[in-house]
N, C-alpha and C. Protein backbone atom coordinates (compact mmCIF):
# COMPACT_ATOMS: atom_id res chain seq x y z
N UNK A 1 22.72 7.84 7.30
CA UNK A 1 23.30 8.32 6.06
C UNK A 1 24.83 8.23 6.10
N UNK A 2 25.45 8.54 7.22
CA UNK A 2 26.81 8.75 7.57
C UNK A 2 27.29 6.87 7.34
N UNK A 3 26.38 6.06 7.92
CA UNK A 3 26.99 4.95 8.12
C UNK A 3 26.79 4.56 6.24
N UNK A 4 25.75 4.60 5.74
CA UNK A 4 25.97 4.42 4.32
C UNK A 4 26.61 4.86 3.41
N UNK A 5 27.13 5.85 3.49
CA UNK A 5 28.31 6.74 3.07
C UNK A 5 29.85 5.64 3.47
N UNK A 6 30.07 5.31 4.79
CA UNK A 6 31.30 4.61 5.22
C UNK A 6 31.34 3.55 4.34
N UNK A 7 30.18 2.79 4.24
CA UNK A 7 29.86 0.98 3.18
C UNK A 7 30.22 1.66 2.12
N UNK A 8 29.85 2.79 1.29
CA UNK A 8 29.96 2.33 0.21
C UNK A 8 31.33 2.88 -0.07
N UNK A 9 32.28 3.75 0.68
CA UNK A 9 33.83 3.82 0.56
C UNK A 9 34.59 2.54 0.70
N UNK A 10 33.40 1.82 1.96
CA UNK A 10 34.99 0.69 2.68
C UNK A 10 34.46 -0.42 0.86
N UNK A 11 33.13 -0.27 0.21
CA UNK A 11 33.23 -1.13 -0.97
C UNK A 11 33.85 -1.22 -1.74
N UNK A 12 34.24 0.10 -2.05
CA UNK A 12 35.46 1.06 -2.83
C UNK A 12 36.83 0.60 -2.78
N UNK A 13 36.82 0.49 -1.91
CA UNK A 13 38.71 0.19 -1.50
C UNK A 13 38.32 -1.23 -1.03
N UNK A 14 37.65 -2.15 -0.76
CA UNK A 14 37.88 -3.18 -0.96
C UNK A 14 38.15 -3.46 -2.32
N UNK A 15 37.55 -3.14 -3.14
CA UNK A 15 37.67 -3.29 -4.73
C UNK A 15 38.68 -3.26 -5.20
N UNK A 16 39.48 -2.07 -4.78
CA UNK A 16 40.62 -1.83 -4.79
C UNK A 16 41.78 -2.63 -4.76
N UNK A 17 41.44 -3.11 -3.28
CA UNK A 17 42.60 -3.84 -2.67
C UNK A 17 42.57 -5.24 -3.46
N UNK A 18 41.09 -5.45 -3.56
CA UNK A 18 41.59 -6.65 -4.60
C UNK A 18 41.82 -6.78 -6.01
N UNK A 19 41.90 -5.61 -6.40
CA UNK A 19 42.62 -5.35 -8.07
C UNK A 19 43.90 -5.33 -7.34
N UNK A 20 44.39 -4.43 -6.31
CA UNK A 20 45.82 -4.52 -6.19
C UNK A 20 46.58 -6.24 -5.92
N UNK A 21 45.77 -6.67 -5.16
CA UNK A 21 46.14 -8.09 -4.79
C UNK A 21 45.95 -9.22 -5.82
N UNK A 22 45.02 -9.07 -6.71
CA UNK A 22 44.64 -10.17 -8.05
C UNK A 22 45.49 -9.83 -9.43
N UNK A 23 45.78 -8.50 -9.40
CA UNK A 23 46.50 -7.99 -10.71
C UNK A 23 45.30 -8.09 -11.57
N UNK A 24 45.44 -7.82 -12.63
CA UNK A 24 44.68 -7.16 -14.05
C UNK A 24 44.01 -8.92 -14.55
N UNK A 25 42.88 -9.49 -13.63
CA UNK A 25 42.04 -10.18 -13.80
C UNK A 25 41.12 -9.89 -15.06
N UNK A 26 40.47 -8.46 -15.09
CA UNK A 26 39.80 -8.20 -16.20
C UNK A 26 39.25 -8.31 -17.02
N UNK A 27 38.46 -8.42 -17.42
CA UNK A 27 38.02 -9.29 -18.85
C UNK A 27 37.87 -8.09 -19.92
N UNK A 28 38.45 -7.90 -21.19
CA UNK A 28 38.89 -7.04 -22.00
C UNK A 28 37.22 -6.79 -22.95
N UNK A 29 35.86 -6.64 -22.18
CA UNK A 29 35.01 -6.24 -22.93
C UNK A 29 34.86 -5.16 -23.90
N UNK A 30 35.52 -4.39 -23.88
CA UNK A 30 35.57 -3.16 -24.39
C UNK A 30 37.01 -2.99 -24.71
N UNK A 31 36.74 -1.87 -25.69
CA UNK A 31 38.51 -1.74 -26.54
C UNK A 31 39.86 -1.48 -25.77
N UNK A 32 39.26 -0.73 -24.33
CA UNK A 32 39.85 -0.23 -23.16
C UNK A 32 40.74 -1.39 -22.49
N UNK A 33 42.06 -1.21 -22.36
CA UNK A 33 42.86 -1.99 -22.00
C UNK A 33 42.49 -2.43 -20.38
N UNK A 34 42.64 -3.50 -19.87
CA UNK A 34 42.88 -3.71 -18.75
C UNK A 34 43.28 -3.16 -17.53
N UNK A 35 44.25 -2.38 -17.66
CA UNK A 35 45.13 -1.65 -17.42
C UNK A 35 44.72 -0.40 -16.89
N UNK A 36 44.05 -0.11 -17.90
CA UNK A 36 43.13 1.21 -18.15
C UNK A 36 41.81 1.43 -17.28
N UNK A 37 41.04 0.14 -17.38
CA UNK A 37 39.97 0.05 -16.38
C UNK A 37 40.46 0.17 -15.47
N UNK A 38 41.42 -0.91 -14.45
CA UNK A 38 41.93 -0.21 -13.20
C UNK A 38 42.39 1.18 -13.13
N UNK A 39 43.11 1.41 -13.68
CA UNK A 39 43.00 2.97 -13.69
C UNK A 39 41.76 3.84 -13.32
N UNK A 40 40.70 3.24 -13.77
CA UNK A 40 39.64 4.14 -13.85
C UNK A 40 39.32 4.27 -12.50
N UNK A 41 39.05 2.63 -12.35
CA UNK A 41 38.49 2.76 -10.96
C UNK A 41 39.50 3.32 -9.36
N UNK A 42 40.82 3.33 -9.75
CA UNK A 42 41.76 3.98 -8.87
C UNK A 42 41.21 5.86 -8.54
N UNK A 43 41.14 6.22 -10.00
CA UNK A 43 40.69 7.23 -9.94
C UNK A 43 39.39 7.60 -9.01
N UNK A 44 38.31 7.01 -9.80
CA UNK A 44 37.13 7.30 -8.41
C UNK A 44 37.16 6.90 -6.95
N UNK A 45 38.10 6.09 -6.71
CA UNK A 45 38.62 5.78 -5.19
C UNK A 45 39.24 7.35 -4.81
N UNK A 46 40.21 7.63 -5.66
CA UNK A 46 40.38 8.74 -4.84
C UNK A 46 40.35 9.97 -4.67
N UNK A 47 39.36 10.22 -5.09
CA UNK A 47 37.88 10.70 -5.01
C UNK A 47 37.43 10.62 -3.82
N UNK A 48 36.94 9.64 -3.23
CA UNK A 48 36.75 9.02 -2.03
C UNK A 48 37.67 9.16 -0.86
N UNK A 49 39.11 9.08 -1.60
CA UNK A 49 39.88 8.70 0.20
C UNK A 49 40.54 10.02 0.08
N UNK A 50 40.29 11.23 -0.80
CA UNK A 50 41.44 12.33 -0.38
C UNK A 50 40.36 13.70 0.28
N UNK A 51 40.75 14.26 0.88
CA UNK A 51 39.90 15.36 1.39
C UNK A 51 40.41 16.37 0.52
N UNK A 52 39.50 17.39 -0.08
CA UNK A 52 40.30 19.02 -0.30
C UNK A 52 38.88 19.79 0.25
N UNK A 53 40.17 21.16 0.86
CA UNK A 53 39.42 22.47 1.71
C UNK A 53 38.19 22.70 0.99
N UNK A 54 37.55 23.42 1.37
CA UNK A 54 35.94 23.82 1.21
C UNK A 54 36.05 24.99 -0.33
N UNK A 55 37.58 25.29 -0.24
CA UNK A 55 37.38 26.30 -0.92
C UNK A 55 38.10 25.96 -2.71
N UNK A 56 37.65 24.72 -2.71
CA UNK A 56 38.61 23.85 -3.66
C UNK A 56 36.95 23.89 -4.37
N UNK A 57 35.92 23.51 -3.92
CA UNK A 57 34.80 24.23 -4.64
C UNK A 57 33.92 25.51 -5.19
N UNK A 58 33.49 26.02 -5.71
CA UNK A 58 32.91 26.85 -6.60
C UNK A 58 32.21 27.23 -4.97
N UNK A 59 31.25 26.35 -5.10
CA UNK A 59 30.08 26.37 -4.78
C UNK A 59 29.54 25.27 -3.88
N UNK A 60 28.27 25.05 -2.27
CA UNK A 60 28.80 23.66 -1.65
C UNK A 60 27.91 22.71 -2.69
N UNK A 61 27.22 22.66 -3.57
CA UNK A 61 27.13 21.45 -4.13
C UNK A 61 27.40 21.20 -5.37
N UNK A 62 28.67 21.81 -5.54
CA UNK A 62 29.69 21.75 -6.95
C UNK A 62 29.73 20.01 -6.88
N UNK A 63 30.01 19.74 -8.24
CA UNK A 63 30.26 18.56 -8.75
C UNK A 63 31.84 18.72 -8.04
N UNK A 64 32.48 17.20 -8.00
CA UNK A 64 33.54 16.97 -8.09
C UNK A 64 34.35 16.86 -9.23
N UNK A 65 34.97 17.15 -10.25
CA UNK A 65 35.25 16.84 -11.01
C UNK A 65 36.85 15.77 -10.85
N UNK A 66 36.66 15.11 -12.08
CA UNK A 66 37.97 14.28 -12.59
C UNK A 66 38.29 14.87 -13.76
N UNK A 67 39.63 15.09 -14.09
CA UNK A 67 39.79 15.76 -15.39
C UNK A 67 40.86 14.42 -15.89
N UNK A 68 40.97 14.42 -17.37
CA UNK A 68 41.59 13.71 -17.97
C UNK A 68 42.91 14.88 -18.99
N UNK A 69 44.00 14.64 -18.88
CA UNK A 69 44.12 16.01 -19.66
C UNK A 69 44.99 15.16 -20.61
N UNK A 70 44.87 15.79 -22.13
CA UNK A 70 45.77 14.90 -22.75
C UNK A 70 44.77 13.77 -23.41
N UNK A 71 45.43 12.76 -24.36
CA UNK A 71 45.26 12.00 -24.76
C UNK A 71 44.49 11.12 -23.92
N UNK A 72 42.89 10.79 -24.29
CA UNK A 72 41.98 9.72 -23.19
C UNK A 72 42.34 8.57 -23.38
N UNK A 73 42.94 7.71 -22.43
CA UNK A 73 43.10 6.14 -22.49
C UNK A 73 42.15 5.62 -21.52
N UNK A 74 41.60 6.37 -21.50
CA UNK A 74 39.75 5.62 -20.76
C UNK A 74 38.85 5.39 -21.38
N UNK A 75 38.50 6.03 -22.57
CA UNK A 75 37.24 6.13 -23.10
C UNK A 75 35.76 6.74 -22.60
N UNK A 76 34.73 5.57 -23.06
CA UNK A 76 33.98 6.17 -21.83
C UNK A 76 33.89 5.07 -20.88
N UNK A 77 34.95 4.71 -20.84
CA UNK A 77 35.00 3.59 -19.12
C UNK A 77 35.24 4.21 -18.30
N UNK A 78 35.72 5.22 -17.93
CA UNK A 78 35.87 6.62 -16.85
C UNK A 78 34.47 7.01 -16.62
N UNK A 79 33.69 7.50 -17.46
CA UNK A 79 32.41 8.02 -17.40
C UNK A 79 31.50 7.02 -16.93
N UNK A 80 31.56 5.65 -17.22
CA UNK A 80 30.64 4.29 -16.92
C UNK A 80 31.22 4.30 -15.44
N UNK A 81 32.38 4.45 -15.13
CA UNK A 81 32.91 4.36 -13.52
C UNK A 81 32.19 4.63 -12.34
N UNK A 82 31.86 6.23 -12.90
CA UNK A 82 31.32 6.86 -12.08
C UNK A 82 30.31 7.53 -12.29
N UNK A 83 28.97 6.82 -12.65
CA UNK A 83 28.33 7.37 -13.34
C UNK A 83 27.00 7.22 -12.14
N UNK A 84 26.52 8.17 -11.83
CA UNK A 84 25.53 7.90 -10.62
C UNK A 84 25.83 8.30 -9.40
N UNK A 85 27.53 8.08 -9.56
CA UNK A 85 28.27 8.34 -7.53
C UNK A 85 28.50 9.81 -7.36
N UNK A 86 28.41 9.49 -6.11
CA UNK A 86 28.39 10.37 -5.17
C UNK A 86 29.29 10.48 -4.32
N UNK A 87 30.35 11.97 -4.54
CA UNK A 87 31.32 11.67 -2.75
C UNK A 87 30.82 12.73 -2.26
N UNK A 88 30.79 12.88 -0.91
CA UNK A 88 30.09 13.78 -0.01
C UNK A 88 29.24 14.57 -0.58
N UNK A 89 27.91 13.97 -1.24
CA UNK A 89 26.78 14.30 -1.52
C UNK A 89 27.13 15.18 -2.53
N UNK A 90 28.41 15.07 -3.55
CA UNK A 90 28.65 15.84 -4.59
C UNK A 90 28.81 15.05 -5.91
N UNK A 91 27.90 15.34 -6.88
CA UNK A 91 27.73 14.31 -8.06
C UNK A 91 29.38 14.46 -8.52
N UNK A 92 29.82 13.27 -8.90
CA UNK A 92 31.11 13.35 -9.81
C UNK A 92 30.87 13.29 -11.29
N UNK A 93 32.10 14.42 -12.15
CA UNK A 93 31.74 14.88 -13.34
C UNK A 93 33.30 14.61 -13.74
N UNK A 94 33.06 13.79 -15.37
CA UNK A 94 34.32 13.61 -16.42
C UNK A 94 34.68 14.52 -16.95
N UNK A 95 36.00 15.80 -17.22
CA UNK A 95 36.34 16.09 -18.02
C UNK A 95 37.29 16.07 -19.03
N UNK A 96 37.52 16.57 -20.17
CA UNK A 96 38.51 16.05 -21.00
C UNK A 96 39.17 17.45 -21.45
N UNK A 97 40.31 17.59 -21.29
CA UNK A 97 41.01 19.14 -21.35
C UNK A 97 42.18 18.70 -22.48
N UNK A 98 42.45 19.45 -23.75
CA UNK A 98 43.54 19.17 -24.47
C UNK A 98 44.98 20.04 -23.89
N UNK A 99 44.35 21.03 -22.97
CA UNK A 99 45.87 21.94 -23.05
C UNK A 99 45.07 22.34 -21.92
N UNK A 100 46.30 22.67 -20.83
CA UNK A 100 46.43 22.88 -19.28
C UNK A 100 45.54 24.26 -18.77
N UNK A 101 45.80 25.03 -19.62
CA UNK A 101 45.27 26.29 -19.94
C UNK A 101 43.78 26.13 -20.15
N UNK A 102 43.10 25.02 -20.15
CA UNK A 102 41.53 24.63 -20.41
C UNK A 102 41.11 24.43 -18.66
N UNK A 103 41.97 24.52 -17.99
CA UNK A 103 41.57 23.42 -16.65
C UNK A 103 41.10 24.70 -16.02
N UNK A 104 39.41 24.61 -15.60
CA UNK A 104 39.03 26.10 -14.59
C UNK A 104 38.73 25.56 -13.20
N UNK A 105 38.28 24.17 -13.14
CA UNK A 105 37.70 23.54 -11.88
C UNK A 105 37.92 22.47 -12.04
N UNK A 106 39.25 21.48 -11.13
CA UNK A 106 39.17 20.09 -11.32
C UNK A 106 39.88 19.78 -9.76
N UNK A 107 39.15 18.40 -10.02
CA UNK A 107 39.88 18.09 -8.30
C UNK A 107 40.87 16.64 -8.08
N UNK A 108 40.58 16.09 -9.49
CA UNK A 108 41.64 15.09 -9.86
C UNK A 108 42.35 15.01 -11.44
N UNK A 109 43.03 15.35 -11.12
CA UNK A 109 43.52 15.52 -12.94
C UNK A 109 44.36 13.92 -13.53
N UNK A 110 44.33 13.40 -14.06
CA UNK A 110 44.93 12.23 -14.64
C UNK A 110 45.76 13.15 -15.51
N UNK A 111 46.70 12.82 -15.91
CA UNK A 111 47.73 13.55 -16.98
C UNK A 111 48.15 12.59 -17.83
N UNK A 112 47.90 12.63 -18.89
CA UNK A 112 48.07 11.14 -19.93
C UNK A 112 49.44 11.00 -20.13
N UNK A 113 50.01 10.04 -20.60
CA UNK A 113 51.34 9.78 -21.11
C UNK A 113 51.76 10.75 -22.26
N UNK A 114 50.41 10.95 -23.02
CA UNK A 114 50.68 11.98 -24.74
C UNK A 114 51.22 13.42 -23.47
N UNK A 115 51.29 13.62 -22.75
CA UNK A 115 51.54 15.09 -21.90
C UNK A 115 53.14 15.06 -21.21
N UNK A 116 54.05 13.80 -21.91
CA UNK A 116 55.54 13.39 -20.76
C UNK A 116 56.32 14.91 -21.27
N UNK A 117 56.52 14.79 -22.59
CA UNK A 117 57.23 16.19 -22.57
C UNK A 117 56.78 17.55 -22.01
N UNK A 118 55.41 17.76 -21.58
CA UNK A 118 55.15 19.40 -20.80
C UNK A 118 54.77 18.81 -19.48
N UNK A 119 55.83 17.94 -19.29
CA UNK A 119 55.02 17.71 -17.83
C UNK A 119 55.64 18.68 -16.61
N UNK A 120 55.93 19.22 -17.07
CA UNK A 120 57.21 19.98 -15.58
C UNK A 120 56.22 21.02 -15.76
N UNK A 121 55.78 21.72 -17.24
CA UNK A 121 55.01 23.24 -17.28
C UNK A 121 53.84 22.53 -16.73
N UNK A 122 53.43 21.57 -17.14
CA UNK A 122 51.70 21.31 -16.62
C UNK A 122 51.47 21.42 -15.09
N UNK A 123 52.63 20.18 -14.31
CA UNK A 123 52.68 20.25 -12.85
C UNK A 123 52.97 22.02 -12.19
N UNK A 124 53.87 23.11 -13.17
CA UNK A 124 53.81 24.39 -12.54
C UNK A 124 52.94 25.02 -12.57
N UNK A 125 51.98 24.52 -13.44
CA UNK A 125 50.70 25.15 -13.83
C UNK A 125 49.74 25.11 -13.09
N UNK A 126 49.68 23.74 -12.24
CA UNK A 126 48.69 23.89 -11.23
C UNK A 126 49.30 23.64 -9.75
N UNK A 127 50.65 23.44 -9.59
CA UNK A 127 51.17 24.12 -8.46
C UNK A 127 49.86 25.33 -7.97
N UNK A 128 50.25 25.14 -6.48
CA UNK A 128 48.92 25.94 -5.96
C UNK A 128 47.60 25.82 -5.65
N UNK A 129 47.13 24.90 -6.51
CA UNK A 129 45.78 24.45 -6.44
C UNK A 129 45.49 23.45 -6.22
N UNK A 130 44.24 23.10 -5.62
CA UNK A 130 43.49 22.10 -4.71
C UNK A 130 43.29 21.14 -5.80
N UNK A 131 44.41 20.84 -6.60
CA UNK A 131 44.10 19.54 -7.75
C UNK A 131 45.12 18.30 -7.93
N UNK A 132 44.32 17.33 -7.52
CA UNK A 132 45.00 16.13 -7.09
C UNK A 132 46.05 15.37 -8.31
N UNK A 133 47.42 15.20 -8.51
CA UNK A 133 47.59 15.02 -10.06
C UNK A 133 47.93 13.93 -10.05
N UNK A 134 47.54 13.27 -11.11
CA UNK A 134 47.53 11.68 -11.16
C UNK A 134 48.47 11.21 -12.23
N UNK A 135 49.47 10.51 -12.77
CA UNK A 135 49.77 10.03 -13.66
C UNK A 135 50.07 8.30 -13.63
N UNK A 136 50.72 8.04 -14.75
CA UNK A 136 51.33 7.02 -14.93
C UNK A 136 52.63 6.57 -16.13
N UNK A 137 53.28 7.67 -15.41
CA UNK A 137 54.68 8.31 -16.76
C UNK A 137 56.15 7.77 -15.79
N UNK A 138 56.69 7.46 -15.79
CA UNK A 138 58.02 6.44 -15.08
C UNK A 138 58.76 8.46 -14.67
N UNK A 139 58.91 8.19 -13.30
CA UNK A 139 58.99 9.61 -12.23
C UNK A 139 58.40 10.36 -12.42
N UNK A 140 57.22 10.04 -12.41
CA UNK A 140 55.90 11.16 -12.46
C UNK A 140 55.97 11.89 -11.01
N UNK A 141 56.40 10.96 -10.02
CA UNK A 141 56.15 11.90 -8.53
C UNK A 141 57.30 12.45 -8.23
N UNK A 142 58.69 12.04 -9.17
CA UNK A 142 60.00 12.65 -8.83
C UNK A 142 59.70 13.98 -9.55
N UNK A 143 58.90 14.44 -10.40
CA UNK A 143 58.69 15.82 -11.43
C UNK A 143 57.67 16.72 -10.59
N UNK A 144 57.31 16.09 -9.58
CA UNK A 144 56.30 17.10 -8.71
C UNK A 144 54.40 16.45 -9.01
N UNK A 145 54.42 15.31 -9.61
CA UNK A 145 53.20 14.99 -9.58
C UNK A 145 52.32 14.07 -7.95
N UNK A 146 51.44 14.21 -7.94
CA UNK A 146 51.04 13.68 -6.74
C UNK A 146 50.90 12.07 -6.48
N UNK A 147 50.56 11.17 -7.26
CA UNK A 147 50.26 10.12 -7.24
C UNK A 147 50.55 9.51 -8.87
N UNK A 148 51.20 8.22 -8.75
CA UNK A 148 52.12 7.86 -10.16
C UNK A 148 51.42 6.09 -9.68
N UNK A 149 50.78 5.82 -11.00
CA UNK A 149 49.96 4.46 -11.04
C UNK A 149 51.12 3.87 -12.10
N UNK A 150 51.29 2.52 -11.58
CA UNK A 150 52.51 1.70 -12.20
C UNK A 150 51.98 0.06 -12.41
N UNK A 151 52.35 -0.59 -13.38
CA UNK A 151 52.08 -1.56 -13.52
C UNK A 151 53.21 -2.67 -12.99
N UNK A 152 53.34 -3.58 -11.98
CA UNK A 152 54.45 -4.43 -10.89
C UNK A 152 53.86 -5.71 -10.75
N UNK A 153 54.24 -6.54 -12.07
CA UNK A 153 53.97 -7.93 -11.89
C UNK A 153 52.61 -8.28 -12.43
N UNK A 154 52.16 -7.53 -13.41
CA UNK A 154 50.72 -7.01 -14.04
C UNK A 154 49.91 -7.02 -12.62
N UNK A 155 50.21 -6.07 -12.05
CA UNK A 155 49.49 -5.38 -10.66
C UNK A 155 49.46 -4.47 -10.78
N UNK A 156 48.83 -3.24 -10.45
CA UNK A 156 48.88 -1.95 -10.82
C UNK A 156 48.73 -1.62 -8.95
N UNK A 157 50.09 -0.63 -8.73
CA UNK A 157 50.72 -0.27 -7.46
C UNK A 157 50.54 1.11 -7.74
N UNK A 158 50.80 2.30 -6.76
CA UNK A 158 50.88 3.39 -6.67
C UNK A 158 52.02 3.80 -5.52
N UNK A 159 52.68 4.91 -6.48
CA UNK A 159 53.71 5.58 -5.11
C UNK A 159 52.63 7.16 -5.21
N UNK A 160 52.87 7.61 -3.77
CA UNK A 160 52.51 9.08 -3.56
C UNK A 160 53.61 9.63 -3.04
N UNK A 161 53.45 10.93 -3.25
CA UNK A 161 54.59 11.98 -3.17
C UNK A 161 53.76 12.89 -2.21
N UNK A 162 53.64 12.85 -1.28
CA UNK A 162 53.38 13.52 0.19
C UNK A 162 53.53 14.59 0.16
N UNK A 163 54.93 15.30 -0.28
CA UNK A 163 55.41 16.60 -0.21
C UNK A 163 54.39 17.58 -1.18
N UNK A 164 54.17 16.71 -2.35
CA UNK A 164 53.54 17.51 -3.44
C UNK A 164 51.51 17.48 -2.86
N UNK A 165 51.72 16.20 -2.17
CA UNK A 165 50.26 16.16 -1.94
C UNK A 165 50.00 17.49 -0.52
N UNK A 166 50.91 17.79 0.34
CA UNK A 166 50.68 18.77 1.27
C UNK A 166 50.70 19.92 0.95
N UNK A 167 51.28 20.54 -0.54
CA UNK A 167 51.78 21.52 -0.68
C UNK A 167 49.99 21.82 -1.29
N UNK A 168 49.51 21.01 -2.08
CA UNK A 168 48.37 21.69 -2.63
C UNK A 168 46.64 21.32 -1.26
N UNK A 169 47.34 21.39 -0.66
CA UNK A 169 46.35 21.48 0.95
C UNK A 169 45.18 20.62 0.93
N UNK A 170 45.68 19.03 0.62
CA UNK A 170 45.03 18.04 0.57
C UNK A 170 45.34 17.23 1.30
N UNK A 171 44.30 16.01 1.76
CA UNK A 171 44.58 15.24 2.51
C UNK A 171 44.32 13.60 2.01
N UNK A 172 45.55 12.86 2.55
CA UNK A 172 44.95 11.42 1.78
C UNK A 172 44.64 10.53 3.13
N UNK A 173 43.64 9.69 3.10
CA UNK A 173 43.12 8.79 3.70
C UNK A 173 44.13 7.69 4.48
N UNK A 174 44.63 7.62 5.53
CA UNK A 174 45.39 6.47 5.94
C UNK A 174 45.05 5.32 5.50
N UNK A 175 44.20 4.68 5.00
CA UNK A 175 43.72 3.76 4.14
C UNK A 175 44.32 3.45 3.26
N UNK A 176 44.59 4.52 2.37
CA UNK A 176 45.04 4.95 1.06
C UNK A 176 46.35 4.86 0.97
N UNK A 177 47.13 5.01 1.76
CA UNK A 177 48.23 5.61 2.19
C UNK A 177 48.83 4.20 2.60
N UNK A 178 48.07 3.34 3.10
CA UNK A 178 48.73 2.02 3.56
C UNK A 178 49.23 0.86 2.64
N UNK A 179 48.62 1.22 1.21
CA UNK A 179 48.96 0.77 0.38
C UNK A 179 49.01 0.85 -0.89
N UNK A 180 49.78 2.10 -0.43
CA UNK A 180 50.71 2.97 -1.49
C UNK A 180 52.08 2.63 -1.28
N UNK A 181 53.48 2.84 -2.10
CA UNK A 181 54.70 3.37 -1.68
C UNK A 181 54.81 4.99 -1.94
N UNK A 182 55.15 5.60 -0.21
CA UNK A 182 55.59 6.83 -0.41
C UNK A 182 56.66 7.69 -0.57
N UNK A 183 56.86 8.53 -0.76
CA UNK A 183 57.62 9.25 -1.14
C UNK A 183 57.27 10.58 -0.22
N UNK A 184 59.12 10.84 0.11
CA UNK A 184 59.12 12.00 0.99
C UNK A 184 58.20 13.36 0.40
């Protein structure tokens, strides 16, 4: 089980690595930008490559959740992503939150672009908690967010912000980490 669990991560981030290395190949089936699909699937990767404490769940076979907060530029290509998977034997679950103040249980938050002006209250808002924050807003990780998805040569790159990722008592995957740019 353990070794099938490893295949279907190292499938994961191979996937990965070759969206990072091919750029936005894509084929635009759906209204969902290019752009956007990688996105998606960045998201359920890390899922996969970040650890949070035991106590970042409810309960031990709480769903994982992904939260979307803000304006959805996924659709349901987020939900088609991950629809079936499993990280450590915990079903993963989409949510969609309009205001920060909605968020009771999430373990990856995407923060949409419609969210650039409250982004300093949103990031203080969950300061503290075991919630991974994702954007793609130009110094998203200089404002205290955890991980900032960028488009470089129609490639979609990621910087992480370490400081913000230790403070909420998470861990990212050396994997993950190898091809990222970080930040102190």
């Amino acid at each position: 089980m353990a070794l099938l669990k490893a295949a279907k991560r190292a499938r994961w981030l191979i996937i990965s690595i070759l969206l990072l290395s091919n750029g936005l190949q894509l084929s635009a089936q759906t209204s969902i930008s290019p752009e956007y699909q990688v996105k998606a699937v960045f998201l359920f990767n890390f899922a996969q490559f970040v650890d949070w404490p035991a106590k970042a769940f409810p309960e031990p076979q709480a769903p994982m959740i992904i939260g979307v907060l803000g304006n959805d530029p996924f659709g349901a290509y987020l939900d088609e992503t991950v629809r079936g998977e499993k990280v450590n034997d915990r079903p993963l679950l989409v949510q969609r939150y309009r205001r920060v103040g909605e968020i009771k249980n999430c373990h990856v938050l995407f923060i949409s672009q419609s969210e650039t002006d409250r982004l300093e209250q949103i990031l203080a808002s969950v300061k503290g908690r075991n919630i991974l924050t994702v954007g793609d807003m130009d110094d998203f990780t200089a404002h205290g967010g955890m991980i900032r998805l960028f488009n470089e040569k129609n490639k979609i790159r990621m910087s992480i912000n370490l400081e913000a990722v230790r403070a909420a008592n998470l861990t990212i995957s050396a994997k993950l980490l190898r091809v990222a740019e970080l930040k102190p």
